[in-house]
Protein backbone atom coordinates (compact mmCIF):
# COMPACT_ATOMS: atom_id res chain seq x y z
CA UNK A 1 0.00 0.00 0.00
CA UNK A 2 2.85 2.64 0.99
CA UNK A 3 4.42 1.66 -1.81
CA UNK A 4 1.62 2.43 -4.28
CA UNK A 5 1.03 5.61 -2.48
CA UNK A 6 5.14 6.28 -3.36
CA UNK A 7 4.11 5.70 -7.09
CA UNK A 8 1.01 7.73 -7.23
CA UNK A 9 2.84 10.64 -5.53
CA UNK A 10 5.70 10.74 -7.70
CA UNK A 11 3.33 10.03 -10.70
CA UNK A 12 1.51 13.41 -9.98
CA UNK A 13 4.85 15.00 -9.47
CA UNK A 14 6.59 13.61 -12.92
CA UNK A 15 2.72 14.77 -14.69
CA UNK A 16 3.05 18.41 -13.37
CA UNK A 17 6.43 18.85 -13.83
CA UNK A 18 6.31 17.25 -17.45
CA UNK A 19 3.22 19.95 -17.71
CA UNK A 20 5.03 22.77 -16.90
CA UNK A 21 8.23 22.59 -19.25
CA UNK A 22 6.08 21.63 -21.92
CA UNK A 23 3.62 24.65 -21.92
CA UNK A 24 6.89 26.88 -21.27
CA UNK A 25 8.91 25.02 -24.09
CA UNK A 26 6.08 25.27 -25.90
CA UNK A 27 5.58 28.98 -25.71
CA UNK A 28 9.21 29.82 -26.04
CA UNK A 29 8.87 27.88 -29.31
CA UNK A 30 5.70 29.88 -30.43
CA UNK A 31 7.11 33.00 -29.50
CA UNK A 32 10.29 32.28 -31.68
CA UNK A 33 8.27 31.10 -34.61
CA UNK A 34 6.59 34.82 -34.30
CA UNK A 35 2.78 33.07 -33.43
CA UNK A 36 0.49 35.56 -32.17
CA UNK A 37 -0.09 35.84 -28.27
CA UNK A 38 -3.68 35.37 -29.18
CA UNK A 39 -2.89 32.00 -30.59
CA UNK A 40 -0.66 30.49 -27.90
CA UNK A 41 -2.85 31.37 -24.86
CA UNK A 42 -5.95 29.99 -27.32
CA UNK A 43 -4.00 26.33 -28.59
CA UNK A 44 -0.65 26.54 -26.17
CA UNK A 45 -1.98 27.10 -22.81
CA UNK A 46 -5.41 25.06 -23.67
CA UNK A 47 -3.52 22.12 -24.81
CA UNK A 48 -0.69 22.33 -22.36
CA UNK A 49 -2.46 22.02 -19.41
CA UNK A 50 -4.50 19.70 -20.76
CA UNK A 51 -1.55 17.56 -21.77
CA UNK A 52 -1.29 15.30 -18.57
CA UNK A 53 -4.78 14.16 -19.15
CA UNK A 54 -4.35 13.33 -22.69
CA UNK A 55 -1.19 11.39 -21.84
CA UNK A 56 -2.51 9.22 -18.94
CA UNK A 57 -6.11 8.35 -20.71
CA UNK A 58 -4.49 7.82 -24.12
CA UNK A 59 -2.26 5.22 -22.32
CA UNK A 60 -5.11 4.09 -20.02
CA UNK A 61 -7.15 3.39 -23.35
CA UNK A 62 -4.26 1.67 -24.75
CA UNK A 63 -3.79 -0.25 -21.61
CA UNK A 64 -7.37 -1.79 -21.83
CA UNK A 65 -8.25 0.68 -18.92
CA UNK A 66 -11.30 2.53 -20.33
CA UNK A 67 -12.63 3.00 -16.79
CA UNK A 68 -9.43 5.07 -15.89
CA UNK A 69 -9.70 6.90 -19.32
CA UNK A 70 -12.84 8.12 -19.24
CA UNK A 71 -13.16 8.63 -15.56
CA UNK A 72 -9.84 11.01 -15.83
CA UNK A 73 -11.73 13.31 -18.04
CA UNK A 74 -15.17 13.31 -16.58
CA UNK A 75 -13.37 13.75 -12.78
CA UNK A 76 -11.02 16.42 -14.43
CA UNK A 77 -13.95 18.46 -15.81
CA UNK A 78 -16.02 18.03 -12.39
CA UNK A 79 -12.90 18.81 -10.06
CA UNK A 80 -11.60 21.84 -12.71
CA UNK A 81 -15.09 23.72 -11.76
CA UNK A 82 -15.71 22.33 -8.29
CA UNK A 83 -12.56 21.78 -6.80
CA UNK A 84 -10.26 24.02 -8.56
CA UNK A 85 -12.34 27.60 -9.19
CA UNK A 86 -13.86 26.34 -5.95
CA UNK A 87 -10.37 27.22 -4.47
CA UNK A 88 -9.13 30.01 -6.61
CA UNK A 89 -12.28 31.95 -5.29
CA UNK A 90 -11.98 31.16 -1.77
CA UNK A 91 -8.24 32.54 -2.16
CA UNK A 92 -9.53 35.76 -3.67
CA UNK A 93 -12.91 37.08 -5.32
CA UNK A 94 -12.86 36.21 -8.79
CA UNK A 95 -13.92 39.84 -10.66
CA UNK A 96 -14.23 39.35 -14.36
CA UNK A 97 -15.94 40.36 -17.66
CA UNK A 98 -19.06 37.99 -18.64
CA UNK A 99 -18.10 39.25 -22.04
CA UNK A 100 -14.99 37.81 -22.36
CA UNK A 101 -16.00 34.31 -21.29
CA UNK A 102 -19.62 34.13 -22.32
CA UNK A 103 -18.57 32.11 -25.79
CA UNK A 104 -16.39 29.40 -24.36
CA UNK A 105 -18.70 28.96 -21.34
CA UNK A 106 -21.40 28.66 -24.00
CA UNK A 107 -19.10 26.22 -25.50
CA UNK A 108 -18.23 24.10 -22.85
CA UNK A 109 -21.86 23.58 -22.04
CA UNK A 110 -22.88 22.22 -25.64
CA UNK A 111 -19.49 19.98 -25.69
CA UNK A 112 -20.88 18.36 -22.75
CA UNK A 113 -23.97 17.99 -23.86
CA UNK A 114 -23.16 16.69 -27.17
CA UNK A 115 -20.38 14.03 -25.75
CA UNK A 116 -23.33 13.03 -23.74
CA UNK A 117 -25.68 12.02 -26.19
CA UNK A 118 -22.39 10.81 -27.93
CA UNK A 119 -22.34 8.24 -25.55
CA UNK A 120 -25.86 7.49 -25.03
CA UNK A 121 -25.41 4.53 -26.69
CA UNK A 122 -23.02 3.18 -24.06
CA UNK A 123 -19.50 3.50 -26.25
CA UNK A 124 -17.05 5.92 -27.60
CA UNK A 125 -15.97 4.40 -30.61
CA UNK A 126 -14.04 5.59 -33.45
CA UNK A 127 -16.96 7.49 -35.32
CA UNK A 128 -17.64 9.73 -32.06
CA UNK A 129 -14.72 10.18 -31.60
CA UNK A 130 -13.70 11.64 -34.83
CA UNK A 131 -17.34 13.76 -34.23
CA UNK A 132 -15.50 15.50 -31.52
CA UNK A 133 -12.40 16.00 -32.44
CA UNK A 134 -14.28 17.85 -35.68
CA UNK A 135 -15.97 19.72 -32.77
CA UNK A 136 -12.58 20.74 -31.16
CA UNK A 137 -11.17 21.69 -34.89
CA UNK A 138 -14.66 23.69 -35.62
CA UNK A 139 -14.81 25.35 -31.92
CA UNK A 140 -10.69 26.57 -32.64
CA UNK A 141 -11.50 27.68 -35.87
CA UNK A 142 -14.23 29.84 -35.06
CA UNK A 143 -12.46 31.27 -31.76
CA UNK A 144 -9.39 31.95 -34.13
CA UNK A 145 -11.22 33.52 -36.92
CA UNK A 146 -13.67 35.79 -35.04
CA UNK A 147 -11.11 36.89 -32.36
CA UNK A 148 -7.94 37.82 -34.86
CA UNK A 149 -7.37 41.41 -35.81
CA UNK A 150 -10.40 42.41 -33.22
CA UNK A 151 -10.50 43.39 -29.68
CA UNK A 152 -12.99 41.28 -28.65
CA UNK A 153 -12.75 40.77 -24.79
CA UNK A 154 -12.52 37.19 -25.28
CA UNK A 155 -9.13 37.47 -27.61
CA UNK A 156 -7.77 39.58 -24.94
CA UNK A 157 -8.52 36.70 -22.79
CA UNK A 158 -6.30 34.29 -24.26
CA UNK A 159 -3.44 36.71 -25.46
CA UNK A 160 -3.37 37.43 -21.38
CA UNK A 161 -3.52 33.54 -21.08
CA UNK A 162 -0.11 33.40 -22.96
CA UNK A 163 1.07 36.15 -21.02
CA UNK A 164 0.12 34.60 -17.48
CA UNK A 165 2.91 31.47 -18.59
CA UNK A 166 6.26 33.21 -19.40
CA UNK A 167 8.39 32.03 -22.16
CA UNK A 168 11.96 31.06 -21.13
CA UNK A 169 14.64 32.87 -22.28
CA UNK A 170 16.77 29.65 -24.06
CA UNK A 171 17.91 29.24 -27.37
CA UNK A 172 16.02 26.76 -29.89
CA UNK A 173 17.93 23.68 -29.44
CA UNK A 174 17.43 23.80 -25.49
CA UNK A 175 14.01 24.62 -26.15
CA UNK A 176 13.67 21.44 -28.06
CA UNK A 177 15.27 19.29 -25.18
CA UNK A 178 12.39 20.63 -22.45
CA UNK A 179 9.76 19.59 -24.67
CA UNK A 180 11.43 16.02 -25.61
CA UNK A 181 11.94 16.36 -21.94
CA UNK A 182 8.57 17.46 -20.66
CA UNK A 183 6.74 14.84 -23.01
CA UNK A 184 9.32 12.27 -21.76
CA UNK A 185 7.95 13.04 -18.17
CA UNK A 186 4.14 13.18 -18.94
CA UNK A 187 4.85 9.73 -20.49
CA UNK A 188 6.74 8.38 -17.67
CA UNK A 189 4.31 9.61 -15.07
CA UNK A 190 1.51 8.44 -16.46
CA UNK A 191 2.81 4.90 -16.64
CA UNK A 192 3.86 5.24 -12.86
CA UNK A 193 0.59 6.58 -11.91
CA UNK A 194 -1.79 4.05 -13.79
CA UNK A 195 0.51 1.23 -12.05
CA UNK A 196 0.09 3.08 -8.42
CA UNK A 197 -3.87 3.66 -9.21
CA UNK A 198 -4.68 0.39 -10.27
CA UNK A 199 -2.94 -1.38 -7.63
CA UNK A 200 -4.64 0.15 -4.92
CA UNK A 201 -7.78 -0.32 -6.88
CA UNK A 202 -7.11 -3.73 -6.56
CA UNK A 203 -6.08 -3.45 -2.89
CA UNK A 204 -8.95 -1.85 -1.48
CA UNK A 205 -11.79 -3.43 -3.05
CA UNK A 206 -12.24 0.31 -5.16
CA UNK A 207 -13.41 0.34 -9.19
CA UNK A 208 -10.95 1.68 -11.22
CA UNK A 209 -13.69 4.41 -12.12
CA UNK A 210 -13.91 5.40 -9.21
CA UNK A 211 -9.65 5.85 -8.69
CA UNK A 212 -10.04 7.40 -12.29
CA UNK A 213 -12.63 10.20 -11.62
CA UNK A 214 -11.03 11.11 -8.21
CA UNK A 215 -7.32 10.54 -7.36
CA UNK A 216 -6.03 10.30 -11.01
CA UNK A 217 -8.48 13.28 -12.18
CA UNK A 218 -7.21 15.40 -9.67
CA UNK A 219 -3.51 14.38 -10.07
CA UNK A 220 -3.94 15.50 -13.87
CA UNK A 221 -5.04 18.84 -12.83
CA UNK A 222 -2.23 20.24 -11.07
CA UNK A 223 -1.05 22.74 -13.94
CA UNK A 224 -5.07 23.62 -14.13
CA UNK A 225 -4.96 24.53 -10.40
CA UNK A 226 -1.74 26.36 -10.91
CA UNK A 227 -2.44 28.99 -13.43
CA UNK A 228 -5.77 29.30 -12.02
CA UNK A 229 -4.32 30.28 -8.45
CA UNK A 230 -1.71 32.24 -9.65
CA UNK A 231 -3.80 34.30 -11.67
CA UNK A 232 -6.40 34.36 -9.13
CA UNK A 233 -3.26 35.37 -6.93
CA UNK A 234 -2.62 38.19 -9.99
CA UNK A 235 -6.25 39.21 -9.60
CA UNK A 236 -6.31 38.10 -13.50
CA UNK A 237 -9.42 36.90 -12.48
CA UNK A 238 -10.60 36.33 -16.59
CA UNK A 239 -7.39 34.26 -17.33
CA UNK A 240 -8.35 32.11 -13.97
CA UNK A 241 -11.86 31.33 -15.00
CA UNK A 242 -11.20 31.18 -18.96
CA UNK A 243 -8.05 28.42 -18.59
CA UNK A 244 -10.87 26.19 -16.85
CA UNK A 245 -13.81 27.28 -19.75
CA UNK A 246 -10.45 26.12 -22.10
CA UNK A 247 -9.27 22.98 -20.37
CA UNK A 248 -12.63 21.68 -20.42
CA UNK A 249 -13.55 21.83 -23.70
CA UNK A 250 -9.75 20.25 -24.68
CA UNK A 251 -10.33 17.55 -22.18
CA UNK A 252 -13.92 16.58 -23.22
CA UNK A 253 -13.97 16.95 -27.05
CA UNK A 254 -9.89 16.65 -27.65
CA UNK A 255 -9.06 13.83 -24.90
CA UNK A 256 -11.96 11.64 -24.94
CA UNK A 257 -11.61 12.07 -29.02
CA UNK A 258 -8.20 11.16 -29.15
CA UNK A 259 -8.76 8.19 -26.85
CA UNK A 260 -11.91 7.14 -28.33
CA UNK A 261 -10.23 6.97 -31.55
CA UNK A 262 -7.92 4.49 -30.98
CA UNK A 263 -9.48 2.82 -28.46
CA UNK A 264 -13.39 1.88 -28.08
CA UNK A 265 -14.13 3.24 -24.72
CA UNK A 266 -16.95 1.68 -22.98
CA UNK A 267 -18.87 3.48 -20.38
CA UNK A 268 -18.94 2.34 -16.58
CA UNK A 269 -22.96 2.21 -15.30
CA UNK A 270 -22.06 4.71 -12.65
CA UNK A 271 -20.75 7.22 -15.26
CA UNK A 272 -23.33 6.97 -17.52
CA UNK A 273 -25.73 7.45 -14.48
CA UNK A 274 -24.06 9.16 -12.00
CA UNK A 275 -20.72 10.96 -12.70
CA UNK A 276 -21.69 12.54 -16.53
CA UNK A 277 -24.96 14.17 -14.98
CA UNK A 278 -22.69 15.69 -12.10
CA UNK A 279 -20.38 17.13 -14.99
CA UNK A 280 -22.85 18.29 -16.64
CA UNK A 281 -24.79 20.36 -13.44
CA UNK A 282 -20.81 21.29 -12.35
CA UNK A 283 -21.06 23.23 -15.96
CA UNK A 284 -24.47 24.59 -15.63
CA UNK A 285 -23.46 25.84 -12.47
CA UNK A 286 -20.82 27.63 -13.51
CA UNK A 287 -22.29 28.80 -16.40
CA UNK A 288 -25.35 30.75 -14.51
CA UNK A 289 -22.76 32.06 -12.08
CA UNK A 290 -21.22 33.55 -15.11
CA UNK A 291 -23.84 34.94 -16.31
CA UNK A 292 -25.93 36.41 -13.78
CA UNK A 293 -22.88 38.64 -12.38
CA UNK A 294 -19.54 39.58 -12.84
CA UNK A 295 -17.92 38.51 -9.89
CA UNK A 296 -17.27 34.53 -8.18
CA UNK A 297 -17.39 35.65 -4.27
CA UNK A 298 -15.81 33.42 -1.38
CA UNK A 299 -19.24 32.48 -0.71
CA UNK A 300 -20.01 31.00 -4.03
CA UNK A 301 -16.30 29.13 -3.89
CA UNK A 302 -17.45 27.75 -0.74
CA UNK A 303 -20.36 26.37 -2.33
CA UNK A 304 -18.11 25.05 -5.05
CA UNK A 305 -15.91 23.49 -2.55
CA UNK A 306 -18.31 21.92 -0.77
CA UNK A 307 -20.44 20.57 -3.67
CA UNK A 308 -17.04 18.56 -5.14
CA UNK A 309 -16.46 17.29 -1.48
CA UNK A 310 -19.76 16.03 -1.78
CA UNK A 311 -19.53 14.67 -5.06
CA UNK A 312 -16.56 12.55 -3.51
CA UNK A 313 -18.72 11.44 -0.13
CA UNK A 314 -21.59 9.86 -2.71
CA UNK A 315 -19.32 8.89 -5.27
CA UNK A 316 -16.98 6.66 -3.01
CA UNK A 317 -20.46 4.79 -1.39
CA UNK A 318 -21.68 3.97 -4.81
């Protein structure tokens, strides 16, 4: 048991640090190659801190772990609303412009919708999942295309995304080693943590969808909760709120595309009953908070708080 604790731990740790020199490496890259602020904080920071979940369900699909992959993004999504904003709020009132994050909330809330019905049928397979990853192509196409050479306050938004990761200040061939590097980690940590998770799965009488959508979700958030509370931290309160509108959408139309893709993913009972319906309410929430105001108090990150540790309570009894 102590052991797998020793591999989860260091999983999560080899995940976010793999996370972080890839988004930086990343950027340094993009800023190099001359790509617009606008388009790194909009591709860059969405995929980047996306990237551990991709990594650990791609290799739980491949694994024969479909209960780990989908429960990673499903747990991610819930925990990135609940858990995460839940926190970054509590830290510090979130003040921001509905404006600027009106789109991709809309957005978030008809990708989970539509991966829903997607899966009404009780599988990902390869045809849904090539219907979202057309989604996530169509949704960056459309952000791209009405944001560029406008001020809309949702452009803004991501160029101040970009802007909230600073770019190291290496030359191109070290920049090339800390992303072989940072994809070498995400790799490696995901292996260690899928061996960790599943073994104390096995050891405690626990489903692997249930390790998935808690321990493993949460472990893939850490560069989430990062530039959330740091910008929350900033008082960027937009660029705290938006990275979670953005790493949702990645992880439910990108990751579960990507996996589905290769992989047929099959979809526990308790997800199809339980966990997607929770996902789906976490993004409603959020959604009417960010609508009917333009500030997330303490109070409503308490509520937040509160309503992921009781998603865990009921989830661990069922």
């Amino acid at each position: 048991m102590v052991m797998d604790l020793m591999l989860i731990a260091a999983g999560i740790v080899l995940l976010a640090s793999g996370g972080e020199l890839l988004i930086r490496g990343a950027l340094t890259l993009a800023q190099r190659l001359g790509i617009s602020p606008l388009l790194s904080g909009l591709v860059v920071v969405g995929f980047g801190t996306s990237a551990p979940e991709l990594v650990v369900s791609l290799d739980a699909a491949l694994s024969s772990r479909p209960d780990i992959a989908v429960g990673n993004v499903i747990g991610s999504n819930i925990g990135n609303i609940l858990l995460i904003l839940g926190v970054s709020a509590t830290i510090l009132p979130l003040v921001y412009q509905p404006m600027a994050l009106r789109r991709d909330a809309v957005a978030m809330l008809v990708a989970t919708v539509a991966v829903m019905l997607l899966a009404a049928g009780g599988t990902l397979g390869a045809v849904q999942g090539a219907v979202m990853l057309t989604g996530l192509a169509g949704y960056l196409i459309w952000a791209y295309t009405t944001e560029k050479g406008s001020q809309l306050p949702a452009g803004e938004l991501h160029a101040a995304e970009s802007a909230e990761m600073t770019p190291l200040p290496v030359g191109p061939g070290l920049t090339l080693v800390m992303l072989a590097v940072g994809l070498g980690l995400l790799i490696g940590g995901s292996r260690v943590l899928l061996t960790g998770a599943s073994s104390i799965a096995a050891e405690l009488g626990l489903s692997e969808a249930l390790i998935g959508l808690t321990l493993v979700a949460v472990g893939t958030s850490l560069p989430e909760l990062t530039v959330s509370v740091m910008a929350a931290i900033r008082r960027h309160a937009d660029v705290a709120i938006g990275n979670i509108l953005g790493s949702n959408i990645f992880n439910i139309l990108g990751i579960l595309g990507v996996s589905a893709l290769v992989q047929p993913l099959p979809l526990a009972s308790r997800m199809a009953w339980f966990d997607q319906w929770i996902m789906l309410g976490a993004a409603v929430l959020l959604t009417l908070f960010l609508v009917s105001g333009r500030r997330l108090s303490r109070l409503e990150g308490v509520v937040l708080l509160m309503g992921y540790g009781a998603y865990v309570a009921v989830g661990v009894t069922l």
